[in-house]
N, C-alpha and C. Protein backbone atom coordinates (compact mmCIF):
# COMPACT_ATOMS: atom_id res chain seq x y z
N UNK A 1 54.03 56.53 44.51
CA UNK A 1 52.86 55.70 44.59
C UNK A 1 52.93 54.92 45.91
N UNK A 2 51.98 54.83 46.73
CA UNK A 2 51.75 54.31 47.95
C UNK A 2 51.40 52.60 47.62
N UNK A 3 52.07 51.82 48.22
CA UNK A 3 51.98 50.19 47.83
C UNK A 3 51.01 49.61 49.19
N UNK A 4 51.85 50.12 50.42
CA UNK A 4 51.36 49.67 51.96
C UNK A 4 50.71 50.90 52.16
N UNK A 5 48.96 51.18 52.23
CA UNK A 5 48.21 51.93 52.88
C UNK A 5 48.34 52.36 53.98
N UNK A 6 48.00 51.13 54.71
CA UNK A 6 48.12 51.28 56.43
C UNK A 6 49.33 51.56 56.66
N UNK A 7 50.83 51.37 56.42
CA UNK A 7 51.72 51.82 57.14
C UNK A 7 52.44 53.04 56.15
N UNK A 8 51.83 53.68 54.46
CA UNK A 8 51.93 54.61 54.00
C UNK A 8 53.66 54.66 53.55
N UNK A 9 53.79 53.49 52.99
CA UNK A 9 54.63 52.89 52.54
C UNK A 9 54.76 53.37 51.26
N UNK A 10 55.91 53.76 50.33
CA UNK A 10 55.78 54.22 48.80
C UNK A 10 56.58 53.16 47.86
N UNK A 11 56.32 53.34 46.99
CA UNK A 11 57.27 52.08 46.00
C UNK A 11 58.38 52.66 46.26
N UNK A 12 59.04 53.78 46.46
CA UNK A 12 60.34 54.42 46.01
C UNK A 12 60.88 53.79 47.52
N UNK A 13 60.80 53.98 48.13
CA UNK A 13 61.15 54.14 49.58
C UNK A 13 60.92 52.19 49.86
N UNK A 14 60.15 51.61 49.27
CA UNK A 14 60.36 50.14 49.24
C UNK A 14 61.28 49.63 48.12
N UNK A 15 62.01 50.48 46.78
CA UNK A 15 62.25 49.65 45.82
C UNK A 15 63.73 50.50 46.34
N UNK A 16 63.88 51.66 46.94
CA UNK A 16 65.21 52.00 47.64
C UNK A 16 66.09 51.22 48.62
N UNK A 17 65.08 50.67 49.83
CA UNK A 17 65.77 49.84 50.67
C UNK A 17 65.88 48.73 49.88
N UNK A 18 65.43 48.44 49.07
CA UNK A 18 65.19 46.59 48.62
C UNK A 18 66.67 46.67 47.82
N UNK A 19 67.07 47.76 47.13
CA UNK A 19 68.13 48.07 46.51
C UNK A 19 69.53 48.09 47.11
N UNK A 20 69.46 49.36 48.49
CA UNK A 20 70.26 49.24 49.13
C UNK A 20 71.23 48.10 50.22
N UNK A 21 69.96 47.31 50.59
CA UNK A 21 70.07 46.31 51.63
C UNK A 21 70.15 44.84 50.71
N UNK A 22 69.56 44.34 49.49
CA UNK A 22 69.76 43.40 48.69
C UNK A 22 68.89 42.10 49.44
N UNK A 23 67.84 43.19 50.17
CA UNK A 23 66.90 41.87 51.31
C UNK A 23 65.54 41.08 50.74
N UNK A 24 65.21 40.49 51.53
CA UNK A 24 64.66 39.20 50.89
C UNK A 24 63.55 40.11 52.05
N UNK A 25 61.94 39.80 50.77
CA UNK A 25 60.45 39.92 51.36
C UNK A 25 60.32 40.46 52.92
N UNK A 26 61.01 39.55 53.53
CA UNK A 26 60.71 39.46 55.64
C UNK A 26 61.74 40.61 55.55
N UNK A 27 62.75 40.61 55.43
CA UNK A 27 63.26 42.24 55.60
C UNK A 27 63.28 43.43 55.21
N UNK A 28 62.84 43.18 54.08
CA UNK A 28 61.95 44.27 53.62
C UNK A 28 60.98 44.92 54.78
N UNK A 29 60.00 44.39 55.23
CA UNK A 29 58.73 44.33 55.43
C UNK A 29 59.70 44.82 57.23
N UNK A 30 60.13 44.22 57.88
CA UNK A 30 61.05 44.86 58.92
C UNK A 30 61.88 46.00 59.20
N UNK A 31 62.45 46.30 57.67
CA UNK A 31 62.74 47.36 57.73
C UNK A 31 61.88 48.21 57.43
N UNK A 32 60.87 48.51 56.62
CA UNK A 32 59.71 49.39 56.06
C UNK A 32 58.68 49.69 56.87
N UNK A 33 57.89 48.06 57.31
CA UNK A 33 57.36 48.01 57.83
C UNK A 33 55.99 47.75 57.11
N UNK A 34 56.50 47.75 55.65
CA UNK A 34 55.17 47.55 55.01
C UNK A 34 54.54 46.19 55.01
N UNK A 35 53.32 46.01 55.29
CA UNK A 35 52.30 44.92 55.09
C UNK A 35 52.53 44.49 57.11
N UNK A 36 52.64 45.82 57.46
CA UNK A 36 52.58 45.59 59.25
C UNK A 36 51.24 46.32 59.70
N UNK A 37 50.66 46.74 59.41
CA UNK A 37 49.63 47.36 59.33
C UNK A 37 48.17 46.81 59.70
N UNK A 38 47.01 47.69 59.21
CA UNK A 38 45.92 46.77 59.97
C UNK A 38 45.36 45.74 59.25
N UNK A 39 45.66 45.68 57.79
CA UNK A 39 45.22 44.12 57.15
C UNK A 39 46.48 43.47 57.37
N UNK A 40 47.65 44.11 57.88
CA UNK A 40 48.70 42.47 57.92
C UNK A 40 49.18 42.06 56.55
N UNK A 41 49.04 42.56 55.31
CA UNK A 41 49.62 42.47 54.42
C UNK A 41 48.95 41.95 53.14
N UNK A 42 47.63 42.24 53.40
CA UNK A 42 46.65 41.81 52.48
C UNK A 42 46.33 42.36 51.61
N UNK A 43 46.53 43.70 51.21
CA UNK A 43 46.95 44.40 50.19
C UNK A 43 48.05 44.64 49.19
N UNK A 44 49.43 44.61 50.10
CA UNK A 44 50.56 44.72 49.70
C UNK A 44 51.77 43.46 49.37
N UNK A 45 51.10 42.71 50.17
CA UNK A 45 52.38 41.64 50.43
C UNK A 45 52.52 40.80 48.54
N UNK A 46 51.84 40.65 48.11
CA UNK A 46 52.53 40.10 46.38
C UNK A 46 53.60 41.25 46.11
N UNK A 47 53.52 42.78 45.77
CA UNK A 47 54.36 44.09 45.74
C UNK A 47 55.39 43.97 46.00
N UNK A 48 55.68 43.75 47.68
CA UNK A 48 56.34 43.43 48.47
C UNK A 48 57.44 42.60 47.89
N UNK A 49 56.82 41.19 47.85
CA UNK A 49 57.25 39.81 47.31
C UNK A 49 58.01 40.43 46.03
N UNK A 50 56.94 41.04 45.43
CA UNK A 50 57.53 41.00 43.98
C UNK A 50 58.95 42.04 43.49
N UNK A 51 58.90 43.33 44.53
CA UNK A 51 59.95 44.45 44.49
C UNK A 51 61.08 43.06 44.79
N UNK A 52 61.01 42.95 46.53
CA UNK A 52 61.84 41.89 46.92
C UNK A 52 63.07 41.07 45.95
N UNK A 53 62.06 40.68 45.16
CA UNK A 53 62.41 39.20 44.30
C UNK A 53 63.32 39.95 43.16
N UNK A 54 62.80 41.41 42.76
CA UNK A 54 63.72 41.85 41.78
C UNK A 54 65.18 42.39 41.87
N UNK A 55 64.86 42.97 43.26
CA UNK A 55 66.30 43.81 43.42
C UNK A 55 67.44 42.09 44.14
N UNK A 56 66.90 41.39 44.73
CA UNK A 56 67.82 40.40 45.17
C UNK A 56 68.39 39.54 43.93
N UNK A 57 69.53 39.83 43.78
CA UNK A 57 70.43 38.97 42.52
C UNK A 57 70.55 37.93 43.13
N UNK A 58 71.01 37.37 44.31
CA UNK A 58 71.38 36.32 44.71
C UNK A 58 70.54 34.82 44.57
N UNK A 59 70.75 34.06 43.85
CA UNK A 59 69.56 33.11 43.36
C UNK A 59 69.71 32.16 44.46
N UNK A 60 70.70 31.95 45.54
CA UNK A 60 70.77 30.81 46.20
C UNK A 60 70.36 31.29 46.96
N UNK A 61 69.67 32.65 47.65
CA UNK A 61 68.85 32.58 48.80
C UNK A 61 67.82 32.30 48.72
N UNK A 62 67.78 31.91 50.63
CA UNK A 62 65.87 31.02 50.45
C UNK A 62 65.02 31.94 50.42
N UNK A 63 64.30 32.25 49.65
CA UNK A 63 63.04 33.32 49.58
C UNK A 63 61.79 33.04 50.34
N UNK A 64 62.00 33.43 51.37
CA UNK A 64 60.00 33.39 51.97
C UNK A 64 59.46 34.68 52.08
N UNK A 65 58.17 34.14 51.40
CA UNK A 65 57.01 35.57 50.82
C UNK A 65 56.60 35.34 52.25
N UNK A 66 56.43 36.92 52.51
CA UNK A 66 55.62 37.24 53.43
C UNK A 66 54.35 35.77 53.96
N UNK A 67 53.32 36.56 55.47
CA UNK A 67 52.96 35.47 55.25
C UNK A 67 51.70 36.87 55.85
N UNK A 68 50.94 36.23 55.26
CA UNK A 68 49.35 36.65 55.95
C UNK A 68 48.59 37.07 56.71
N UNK A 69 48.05 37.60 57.88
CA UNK A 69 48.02 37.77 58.78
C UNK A 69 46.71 38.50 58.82
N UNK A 70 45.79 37.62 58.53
CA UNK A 70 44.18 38.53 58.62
C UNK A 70 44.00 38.81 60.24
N UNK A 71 43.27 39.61 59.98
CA UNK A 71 42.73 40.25 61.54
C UNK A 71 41.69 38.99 62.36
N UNK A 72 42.05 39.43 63.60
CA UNK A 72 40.74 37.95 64.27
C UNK A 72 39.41 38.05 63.77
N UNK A 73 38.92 39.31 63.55
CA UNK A 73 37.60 39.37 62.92
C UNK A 73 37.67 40.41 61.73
N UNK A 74 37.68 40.69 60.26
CA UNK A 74 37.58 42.10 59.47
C UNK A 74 36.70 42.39 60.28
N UNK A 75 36.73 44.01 60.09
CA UNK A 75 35.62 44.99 60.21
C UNK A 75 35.73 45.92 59.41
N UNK A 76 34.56 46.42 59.15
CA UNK A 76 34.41 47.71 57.81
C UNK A 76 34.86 49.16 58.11
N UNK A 77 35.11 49.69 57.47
CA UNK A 77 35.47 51.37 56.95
C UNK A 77 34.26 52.17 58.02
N UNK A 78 33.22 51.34 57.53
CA UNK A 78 31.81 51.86 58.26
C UNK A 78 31.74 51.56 59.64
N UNK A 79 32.20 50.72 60.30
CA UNK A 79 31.85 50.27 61.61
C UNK A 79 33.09 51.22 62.32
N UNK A 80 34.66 51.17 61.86
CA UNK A 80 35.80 52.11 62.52
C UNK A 80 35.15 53.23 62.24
N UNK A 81 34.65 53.78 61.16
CA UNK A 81 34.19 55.59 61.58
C UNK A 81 33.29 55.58 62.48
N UNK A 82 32.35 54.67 62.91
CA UNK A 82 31.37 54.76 64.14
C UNK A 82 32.01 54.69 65.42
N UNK A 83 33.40 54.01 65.29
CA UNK A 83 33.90 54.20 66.97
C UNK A 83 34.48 55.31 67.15
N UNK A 84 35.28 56.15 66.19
CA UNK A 84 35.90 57.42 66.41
C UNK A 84 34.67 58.07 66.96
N UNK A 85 33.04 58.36 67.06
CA UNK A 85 32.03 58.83 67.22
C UNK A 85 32.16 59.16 68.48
C-alpha cells in the first residue's frame, strides 16, 4: 500500500526502515523521503508520525512530528495537466 504518493513511498518499505533504524518521524522522512514530495507532507505525514511512533520503543526520545510544508500557492490536477500541453 502506497502511504507517500508523490514520492511513491509503501507502508512496507516505511514500517521496514522505521524497524530497522528505530528512527523518530524526521528520519524516517530523510531516509524514505516520504512526505518530501509536492504537497510536503500533507497527505502522509500523521502515517508517517504514526508508523514512527510505533516501531520507536524508546520513550525518552524527543519526538517531533513532521512539520508541514504547503506549497507557496496549491494548484490543481487540472491546471499541471495543462502545462505538460
Amino acid at each position: 500500500m502506497i502511504i507517500c504518493r508523490c514520492e511513491e513511498v509503501s507502508y512496507e518499505e516505511l514500517e521496514t526502515t522505521a524497524a530497522k533504524y528505530k528512527c523518530s518521524a524526521r528520519e524516517l522522512k530523510l531516509r524514505t523521503r516520504a512526505g518530501m514530495g509536492y504537497c510536503g507532507g500533507r497527505t502522509c505525514r500523521t502515517m508517517v508520525d504514526k508508523i514512527a511512533a510505533i516501531s520507536s520503543n524508546d520513550k525518552n526520545r524527543t519526538c517531533v512530528s513532521l512539520k508541514y510544508q504547503p506549497p507557496i500557492r496549491p494548484i490543481s490536477f487540472e491546471n499541471l495537466r495543462r502545462i505538460d500541453k
